[in-house]
PDB file of N, CA and C in Angstrom:
ATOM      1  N   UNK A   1      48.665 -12.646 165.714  1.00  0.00           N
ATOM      2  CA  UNK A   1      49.479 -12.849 164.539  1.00  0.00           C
ATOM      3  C   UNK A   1      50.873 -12.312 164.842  1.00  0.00           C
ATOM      4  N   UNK A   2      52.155 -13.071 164.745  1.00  0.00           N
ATOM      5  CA  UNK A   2      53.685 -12.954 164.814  1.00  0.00           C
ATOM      6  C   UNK A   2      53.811 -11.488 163.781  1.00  0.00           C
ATOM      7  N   UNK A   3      54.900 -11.016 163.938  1.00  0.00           N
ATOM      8  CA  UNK A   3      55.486  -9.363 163.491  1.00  0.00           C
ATOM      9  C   UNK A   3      55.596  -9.491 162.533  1.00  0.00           C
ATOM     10  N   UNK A   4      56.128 -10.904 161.892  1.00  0.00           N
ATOM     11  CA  UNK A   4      57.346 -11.283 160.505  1.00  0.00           C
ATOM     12  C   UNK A   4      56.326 -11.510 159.306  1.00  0.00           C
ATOM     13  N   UNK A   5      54.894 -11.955 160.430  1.00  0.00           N
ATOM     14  CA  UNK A   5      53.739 -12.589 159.005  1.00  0.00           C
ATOM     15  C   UNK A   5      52.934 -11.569 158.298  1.00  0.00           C
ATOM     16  N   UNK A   6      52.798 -10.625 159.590  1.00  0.00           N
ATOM     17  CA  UNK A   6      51.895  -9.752 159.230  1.00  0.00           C
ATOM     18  C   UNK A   6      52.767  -8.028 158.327  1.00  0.00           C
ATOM     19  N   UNK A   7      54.003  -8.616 158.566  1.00  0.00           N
ATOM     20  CA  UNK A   7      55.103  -7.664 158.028  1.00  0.00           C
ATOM     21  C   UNK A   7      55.397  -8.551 156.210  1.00  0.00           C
ATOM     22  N   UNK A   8      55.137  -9.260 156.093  1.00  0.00           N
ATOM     23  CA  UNK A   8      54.611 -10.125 154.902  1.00  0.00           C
ATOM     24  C   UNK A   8      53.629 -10.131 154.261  1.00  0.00           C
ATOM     25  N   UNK A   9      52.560 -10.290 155.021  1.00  0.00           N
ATOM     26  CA  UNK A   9      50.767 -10.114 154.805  1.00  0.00           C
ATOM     27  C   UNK A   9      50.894  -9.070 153.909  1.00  0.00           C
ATOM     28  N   UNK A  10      51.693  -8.011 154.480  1.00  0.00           N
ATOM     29  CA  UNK A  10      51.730  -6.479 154.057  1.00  0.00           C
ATOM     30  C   UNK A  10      52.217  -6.307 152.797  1.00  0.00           C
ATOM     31  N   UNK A  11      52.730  -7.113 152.501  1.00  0.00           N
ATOM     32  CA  UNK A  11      53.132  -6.927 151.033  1.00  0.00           C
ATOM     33  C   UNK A  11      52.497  -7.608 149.804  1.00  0.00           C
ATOM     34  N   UNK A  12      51.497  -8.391 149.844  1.00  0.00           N
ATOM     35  CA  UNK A  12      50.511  -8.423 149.214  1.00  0.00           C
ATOM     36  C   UNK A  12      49.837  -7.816 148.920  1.00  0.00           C
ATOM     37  N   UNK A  13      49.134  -8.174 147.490  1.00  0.00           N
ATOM     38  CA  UNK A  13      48.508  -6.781 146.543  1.00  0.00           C
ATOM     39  C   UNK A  13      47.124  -7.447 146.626  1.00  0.00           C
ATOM     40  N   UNK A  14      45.978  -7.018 146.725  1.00  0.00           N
ATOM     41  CA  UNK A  14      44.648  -7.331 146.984  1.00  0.00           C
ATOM     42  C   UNK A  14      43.672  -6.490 145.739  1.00  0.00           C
ATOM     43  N   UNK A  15      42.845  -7.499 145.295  1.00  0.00           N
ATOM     44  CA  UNK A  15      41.849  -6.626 144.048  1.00  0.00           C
ATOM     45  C   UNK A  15      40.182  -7.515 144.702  1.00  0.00           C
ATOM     46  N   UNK A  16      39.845  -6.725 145.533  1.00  0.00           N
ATOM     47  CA  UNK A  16      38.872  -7.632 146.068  1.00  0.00           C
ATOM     48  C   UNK A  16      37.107  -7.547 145.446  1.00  0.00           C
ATOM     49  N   UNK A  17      36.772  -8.761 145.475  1.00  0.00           N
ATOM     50  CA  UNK A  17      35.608  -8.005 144.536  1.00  0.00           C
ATOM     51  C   UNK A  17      34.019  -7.496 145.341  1.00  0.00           C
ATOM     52  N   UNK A  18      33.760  -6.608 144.808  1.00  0.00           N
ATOM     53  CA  UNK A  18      33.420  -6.255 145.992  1.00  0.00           C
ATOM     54  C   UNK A  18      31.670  -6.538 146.174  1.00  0.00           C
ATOM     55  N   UNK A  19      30.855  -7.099 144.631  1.00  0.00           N
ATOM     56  CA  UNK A  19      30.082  -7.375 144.251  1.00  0.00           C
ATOM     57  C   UNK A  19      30.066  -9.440 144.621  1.00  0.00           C
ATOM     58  N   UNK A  20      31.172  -9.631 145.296  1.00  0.00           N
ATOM     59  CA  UNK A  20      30.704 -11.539 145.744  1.00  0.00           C
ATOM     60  C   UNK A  20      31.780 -11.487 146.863  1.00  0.00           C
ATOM     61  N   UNK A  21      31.506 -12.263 147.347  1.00  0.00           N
ATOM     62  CA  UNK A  21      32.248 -12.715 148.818  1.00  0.00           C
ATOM     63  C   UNK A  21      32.464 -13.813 148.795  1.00  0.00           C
ATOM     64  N   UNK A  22      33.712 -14.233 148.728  1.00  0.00           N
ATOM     65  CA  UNK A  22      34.112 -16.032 148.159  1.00  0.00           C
ATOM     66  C   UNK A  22      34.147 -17.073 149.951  1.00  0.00           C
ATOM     67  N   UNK A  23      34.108 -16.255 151.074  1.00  0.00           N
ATOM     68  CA  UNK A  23      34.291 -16.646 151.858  1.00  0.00           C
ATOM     69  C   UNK A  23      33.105 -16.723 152.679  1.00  0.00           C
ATOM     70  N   UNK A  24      32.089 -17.733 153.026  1.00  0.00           N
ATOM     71  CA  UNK A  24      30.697 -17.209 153.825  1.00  0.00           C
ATOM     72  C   UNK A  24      31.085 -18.024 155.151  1.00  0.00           C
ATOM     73  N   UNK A  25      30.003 -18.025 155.867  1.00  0.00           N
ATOM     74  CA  UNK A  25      29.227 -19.031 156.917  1.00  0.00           C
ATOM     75  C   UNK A  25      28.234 -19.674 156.422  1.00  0.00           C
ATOM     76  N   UNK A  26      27.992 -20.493 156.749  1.00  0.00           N
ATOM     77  CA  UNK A  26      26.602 -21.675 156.067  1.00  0.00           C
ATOM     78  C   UNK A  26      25.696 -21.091 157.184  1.00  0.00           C
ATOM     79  N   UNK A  27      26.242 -21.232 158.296  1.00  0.00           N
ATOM     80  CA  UNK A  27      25.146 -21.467 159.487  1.00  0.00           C
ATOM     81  C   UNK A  27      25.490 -20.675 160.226  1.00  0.00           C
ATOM     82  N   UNK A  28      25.252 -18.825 160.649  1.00  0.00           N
ATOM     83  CA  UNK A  28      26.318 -18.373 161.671  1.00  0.00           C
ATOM     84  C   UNK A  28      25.497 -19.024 163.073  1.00  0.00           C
ATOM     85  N   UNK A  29      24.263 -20.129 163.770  1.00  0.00           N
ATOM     86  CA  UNK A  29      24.037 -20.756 164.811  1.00  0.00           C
ATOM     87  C   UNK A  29      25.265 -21.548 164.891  1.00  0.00           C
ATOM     88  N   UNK A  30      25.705 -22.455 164.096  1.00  0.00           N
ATOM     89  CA  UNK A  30      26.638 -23.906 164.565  1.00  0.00           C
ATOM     90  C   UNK A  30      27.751 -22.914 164.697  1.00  0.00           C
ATOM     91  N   UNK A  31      28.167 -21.259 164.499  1.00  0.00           N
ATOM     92  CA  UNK A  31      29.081 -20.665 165.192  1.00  0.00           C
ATOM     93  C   UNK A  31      28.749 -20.350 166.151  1.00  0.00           C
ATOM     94  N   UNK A  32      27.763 -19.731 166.756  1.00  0.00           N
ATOM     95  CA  UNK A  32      27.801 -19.338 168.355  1.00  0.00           C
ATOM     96  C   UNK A  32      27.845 -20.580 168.833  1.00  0.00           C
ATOM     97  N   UNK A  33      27.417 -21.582 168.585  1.00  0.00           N
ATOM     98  CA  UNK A  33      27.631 -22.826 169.467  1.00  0.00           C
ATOM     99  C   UNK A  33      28.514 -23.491 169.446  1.00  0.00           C
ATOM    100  N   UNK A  34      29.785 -23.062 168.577  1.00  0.00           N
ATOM    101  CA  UNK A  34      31.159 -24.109 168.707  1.00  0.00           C
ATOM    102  C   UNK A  34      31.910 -23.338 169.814  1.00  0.00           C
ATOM    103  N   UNK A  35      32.322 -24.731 170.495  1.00  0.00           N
ATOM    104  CA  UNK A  35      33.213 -24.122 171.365  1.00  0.00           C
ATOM    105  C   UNK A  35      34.576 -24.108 170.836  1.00  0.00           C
ATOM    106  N   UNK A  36      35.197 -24.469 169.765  1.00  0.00           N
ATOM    107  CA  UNK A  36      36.649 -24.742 169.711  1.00  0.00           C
ATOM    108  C   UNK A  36      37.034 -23.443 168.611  1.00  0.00           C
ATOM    109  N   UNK A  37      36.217 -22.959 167.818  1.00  0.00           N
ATOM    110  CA  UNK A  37      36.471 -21.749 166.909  1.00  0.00           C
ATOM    111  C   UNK A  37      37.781 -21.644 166.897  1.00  0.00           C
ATOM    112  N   UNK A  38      37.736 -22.695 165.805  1.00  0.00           N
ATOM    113  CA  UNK A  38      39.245 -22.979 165.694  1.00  0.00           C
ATOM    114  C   UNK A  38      39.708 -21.732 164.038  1.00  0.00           C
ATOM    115  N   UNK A  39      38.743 -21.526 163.582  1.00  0.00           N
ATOM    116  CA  UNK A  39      39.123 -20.157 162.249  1.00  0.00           C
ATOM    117  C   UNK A  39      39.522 -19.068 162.685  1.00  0.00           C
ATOM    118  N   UNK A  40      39.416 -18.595 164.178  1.00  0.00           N
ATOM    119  CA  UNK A  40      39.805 -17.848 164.923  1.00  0.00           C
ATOM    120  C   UNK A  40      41.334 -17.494 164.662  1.00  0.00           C
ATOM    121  N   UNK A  41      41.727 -18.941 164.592  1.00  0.00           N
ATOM    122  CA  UNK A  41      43.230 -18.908 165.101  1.00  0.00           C
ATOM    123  C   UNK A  41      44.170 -19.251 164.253  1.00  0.00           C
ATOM    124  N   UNK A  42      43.329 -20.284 163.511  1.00  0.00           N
ATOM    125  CA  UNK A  42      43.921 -21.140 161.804  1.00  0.00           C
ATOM    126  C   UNK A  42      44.269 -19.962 161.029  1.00  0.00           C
ATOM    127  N   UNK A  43      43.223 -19.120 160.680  1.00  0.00           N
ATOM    128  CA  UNK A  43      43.400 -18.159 159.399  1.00  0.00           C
ATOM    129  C   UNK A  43      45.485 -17.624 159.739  1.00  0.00           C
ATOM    130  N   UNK A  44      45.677 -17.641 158.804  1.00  0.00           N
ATOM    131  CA  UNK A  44      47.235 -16.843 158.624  1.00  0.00           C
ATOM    132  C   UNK A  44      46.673 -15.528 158.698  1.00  0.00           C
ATOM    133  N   UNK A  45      45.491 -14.617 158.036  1.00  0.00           N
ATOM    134  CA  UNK A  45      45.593 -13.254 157.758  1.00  0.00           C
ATOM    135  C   UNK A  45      44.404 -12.487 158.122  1.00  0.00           C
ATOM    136  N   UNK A  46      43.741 -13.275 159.773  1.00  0.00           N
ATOM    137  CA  UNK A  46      42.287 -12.889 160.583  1.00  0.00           C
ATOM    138  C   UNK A  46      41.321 -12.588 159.630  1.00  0.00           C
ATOM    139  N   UNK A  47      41.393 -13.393 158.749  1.00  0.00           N
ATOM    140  CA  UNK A  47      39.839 -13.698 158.286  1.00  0.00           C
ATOM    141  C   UNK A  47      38.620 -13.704 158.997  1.00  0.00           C
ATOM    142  N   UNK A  48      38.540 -14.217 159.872  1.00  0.00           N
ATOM    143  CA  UNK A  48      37.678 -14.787 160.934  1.00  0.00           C
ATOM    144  C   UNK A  48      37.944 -13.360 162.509  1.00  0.00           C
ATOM    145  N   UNK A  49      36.746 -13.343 162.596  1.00  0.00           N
ATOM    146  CA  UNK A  49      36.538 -12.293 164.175  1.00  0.00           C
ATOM    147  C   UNK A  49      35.574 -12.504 164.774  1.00  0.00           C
ATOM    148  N   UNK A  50      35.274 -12.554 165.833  1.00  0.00           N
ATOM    149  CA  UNK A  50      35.025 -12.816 166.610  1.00  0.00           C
ATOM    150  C   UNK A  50      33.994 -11.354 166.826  1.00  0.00           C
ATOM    151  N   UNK A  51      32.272 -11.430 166.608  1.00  0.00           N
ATOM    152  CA  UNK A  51      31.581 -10.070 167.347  1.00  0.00           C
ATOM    153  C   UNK A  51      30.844 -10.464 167.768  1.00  0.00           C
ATOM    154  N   UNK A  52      29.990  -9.486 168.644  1.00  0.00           N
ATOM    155  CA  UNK A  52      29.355  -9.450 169.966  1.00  0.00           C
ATOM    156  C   UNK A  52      27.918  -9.337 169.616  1.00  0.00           C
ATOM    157  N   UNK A  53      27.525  -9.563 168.145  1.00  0.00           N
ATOM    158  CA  UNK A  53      26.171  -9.585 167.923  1.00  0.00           C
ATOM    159  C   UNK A  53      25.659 -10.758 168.196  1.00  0.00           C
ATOM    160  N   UNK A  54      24.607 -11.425 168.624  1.00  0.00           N
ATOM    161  CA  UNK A  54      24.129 -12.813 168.541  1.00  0.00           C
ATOM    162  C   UNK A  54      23.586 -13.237 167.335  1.00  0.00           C
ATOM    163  N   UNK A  55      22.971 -12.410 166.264  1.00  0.00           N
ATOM    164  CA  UNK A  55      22.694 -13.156 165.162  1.00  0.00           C
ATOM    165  C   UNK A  55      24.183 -13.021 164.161  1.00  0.00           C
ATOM    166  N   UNK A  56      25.270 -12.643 164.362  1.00  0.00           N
ATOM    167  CA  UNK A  56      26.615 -13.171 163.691  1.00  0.00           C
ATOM    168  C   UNK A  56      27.549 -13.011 164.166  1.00  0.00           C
ATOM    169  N   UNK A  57      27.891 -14.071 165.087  1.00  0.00           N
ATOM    170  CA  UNK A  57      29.020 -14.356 165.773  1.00  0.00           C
ATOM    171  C   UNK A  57      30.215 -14.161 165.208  1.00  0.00           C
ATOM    172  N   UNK A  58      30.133 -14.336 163.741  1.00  0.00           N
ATOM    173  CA  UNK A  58      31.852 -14.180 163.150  1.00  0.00           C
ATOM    174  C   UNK A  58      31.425 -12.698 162.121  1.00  0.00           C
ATOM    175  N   UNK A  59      32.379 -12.327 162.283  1.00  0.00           N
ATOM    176  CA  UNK A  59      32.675 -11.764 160.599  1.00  0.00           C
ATOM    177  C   UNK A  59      33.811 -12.180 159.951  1.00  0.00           C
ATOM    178  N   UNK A  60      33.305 -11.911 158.607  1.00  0.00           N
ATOM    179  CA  UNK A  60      34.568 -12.384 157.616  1.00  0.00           C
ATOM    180  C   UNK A  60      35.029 -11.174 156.823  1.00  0.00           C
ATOM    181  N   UNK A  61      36.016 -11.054 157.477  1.00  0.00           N
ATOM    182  CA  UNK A  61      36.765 -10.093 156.624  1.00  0.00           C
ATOM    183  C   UNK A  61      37.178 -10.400 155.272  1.00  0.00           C
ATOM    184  N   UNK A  62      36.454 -10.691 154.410  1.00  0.00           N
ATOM    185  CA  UNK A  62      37.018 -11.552 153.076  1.00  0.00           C
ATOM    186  C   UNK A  62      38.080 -11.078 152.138  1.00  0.00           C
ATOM    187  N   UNK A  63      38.000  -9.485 152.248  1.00  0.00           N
ATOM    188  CA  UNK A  63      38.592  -8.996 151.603  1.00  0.00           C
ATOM    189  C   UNK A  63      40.211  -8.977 151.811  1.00  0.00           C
ATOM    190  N   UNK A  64      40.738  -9.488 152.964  1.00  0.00           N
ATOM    191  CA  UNK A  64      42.208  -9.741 153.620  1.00  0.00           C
ATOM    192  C   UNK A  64      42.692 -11.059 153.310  1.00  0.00           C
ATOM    193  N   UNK A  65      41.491 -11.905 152.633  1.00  0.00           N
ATOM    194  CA  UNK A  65      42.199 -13.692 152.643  1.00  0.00           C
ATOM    195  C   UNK A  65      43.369 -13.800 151.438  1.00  0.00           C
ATOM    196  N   UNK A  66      43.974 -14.646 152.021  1.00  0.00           N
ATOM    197  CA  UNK A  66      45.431 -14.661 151.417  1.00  0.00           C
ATOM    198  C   UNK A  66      44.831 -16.119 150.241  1.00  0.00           C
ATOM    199  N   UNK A  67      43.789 -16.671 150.611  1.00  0.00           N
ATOM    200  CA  UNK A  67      43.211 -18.034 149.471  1.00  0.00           C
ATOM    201  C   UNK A  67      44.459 -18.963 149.179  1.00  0.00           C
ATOM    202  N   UNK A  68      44.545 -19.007 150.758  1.00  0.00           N
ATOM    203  CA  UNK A  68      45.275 -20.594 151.122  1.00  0.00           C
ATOM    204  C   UNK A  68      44.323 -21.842 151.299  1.00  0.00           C
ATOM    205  N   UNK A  69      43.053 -21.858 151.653  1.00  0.00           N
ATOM    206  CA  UNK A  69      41.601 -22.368 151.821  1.00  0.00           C
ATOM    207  C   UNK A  69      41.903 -23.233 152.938  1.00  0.00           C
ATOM    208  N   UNK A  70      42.902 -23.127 153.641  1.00  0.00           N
ATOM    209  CA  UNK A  70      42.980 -23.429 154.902  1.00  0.00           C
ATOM    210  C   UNK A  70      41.412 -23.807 155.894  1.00  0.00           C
ATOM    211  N   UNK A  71      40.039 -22.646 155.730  1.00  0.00           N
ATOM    212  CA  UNK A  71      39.364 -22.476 156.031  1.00  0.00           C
ATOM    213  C   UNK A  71      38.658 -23.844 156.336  1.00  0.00           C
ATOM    214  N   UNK A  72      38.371 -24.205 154.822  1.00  0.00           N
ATOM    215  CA  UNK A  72      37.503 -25.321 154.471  1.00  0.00           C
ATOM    216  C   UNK A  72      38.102 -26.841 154.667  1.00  0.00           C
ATOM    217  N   UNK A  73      39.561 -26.675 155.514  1.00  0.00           N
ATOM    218  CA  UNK A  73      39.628 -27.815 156.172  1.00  0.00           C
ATOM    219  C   UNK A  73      39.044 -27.926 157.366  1.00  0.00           C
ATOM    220  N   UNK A  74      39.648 -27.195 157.949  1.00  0.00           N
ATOM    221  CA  UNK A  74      39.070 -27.246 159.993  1.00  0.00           C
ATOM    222  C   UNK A  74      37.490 -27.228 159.762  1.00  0.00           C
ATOM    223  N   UNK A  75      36.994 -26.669 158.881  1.00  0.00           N
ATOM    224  CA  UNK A  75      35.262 -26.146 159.731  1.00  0.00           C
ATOM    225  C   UNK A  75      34.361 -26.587 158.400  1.00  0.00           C
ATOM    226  N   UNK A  76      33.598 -27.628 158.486  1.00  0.00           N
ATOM    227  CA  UNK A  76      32.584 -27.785 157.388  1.00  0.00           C
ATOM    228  C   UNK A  76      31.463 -26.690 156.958  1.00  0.00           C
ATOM    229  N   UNK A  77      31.342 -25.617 158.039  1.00  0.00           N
ATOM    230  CA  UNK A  77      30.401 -24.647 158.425  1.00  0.00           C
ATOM    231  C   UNK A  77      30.971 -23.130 157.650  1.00  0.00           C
ATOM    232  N   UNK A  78      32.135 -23.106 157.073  1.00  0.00           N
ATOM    233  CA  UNK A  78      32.861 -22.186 156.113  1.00  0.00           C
ATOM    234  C   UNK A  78      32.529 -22.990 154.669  1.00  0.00           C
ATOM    235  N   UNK A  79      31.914 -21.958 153.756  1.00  0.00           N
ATOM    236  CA  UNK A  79      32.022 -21.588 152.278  1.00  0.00           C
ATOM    237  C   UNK A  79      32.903 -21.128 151.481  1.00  0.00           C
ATOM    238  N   UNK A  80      33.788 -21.743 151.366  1.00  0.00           N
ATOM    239  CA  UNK A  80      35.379 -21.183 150.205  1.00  0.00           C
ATOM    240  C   UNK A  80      34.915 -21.745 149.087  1.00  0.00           C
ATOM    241  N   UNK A  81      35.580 -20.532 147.884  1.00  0.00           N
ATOM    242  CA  UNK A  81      35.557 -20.717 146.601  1.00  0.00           C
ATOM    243  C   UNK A  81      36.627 -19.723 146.248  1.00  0.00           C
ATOM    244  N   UNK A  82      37.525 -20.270 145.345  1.00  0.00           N
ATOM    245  CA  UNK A  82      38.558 -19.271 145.300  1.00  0.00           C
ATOM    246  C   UNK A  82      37.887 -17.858 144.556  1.00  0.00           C
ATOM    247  N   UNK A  83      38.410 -16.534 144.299  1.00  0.00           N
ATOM    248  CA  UNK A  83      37.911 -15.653 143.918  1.00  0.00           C
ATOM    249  C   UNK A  83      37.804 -15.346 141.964  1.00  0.00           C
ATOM    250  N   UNK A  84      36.656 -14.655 141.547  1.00  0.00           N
ATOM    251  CA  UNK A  84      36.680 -14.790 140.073  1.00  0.00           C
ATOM    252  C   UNK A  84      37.826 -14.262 139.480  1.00  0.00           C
ATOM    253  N   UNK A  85      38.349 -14.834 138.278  1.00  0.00           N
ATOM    254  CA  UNK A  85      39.414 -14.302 137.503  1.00  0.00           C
ATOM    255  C   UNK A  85      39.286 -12.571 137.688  1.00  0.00           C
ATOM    256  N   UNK A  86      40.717 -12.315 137.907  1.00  0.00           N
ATOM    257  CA  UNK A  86      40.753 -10.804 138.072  1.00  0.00           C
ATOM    258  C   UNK A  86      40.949  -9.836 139.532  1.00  0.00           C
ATOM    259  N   UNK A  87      40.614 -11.226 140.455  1.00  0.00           N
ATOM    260  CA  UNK A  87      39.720 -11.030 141.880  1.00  0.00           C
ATOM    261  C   UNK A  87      40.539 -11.681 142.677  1.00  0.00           C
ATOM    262  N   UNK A  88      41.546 -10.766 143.886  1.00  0.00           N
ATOM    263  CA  UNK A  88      42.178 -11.763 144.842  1.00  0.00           C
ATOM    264  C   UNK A  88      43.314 -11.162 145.335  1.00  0.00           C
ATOM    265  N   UNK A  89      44.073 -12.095 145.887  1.00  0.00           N
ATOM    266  CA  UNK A  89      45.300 -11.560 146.292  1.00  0.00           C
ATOM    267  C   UNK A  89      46.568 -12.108 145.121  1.00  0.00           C
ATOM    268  N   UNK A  90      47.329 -11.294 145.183  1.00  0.00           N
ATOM    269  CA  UNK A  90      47.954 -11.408 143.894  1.00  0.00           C
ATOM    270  C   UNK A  90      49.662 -11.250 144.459  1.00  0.00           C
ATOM    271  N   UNK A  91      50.175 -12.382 144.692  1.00  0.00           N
ATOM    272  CA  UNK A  91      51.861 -12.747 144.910  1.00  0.00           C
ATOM    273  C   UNK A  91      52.920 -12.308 144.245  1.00  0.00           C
ATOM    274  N   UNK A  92      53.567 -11.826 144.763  1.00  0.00           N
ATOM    275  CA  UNK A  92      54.944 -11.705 143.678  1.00  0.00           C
ATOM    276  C   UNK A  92      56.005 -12.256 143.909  1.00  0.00           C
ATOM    277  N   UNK A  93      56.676 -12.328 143.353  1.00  0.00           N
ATOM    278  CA  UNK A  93      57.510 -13.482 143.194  1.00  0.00           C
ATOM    279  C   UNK A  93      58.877 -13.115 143.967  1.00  0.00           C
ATOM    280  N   UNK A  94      59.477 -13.549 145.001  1.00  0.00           N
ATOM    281  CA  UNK A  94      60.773 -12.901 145.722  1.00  0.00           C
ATOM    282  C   UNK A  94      60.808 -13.468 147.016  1.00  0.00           C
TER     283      UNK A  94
END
């Protein structure tokens, strides 16, 4: 991630909930077996990581998503739902 985004990222206000996770995997198998793990690289705010367990190849940091749903274009194998009223990242205006 570039200096300028994550010097941005940073200024976002986050209320994450901590009782649902708006961001899943359907299948973490069809992740160890993609080769192009392209959420890796898509996410703006590393949603997506990369671990060394074999039964879950990714984690989702859910609590960092900026809910651009970027996600649920590239990969049919990601679960987005934006977060419940109250719940999220929260923009200000400037």
């Amino acid at each position: 991630m570039n200096k300028e985004l994550q010097e941005r990222l940073s200024l976002l206000q986050y209320q994450p909930d901590e009782k649902w996770q708006h961001v899943t995997i359907l299948d973490q198998t069809i992740c160890r077996d993609c080769k192009n793990k392209q959420c890796l690289t898509f996410c703006p705010s590393g949603v997506f990581r990369e671990n060394s367990q074999e039964k879950q190849p990714l984690l989702i940091l859910y609590k960092q998503c900026v809910e651009c749903g970027g996600c649920r274009l590239i990969c049919d194998n990601i679960d987005f739902s934006y977060p419940k009223g109250g719940y999220g990242v929260t923009f200000l205006e400037g």
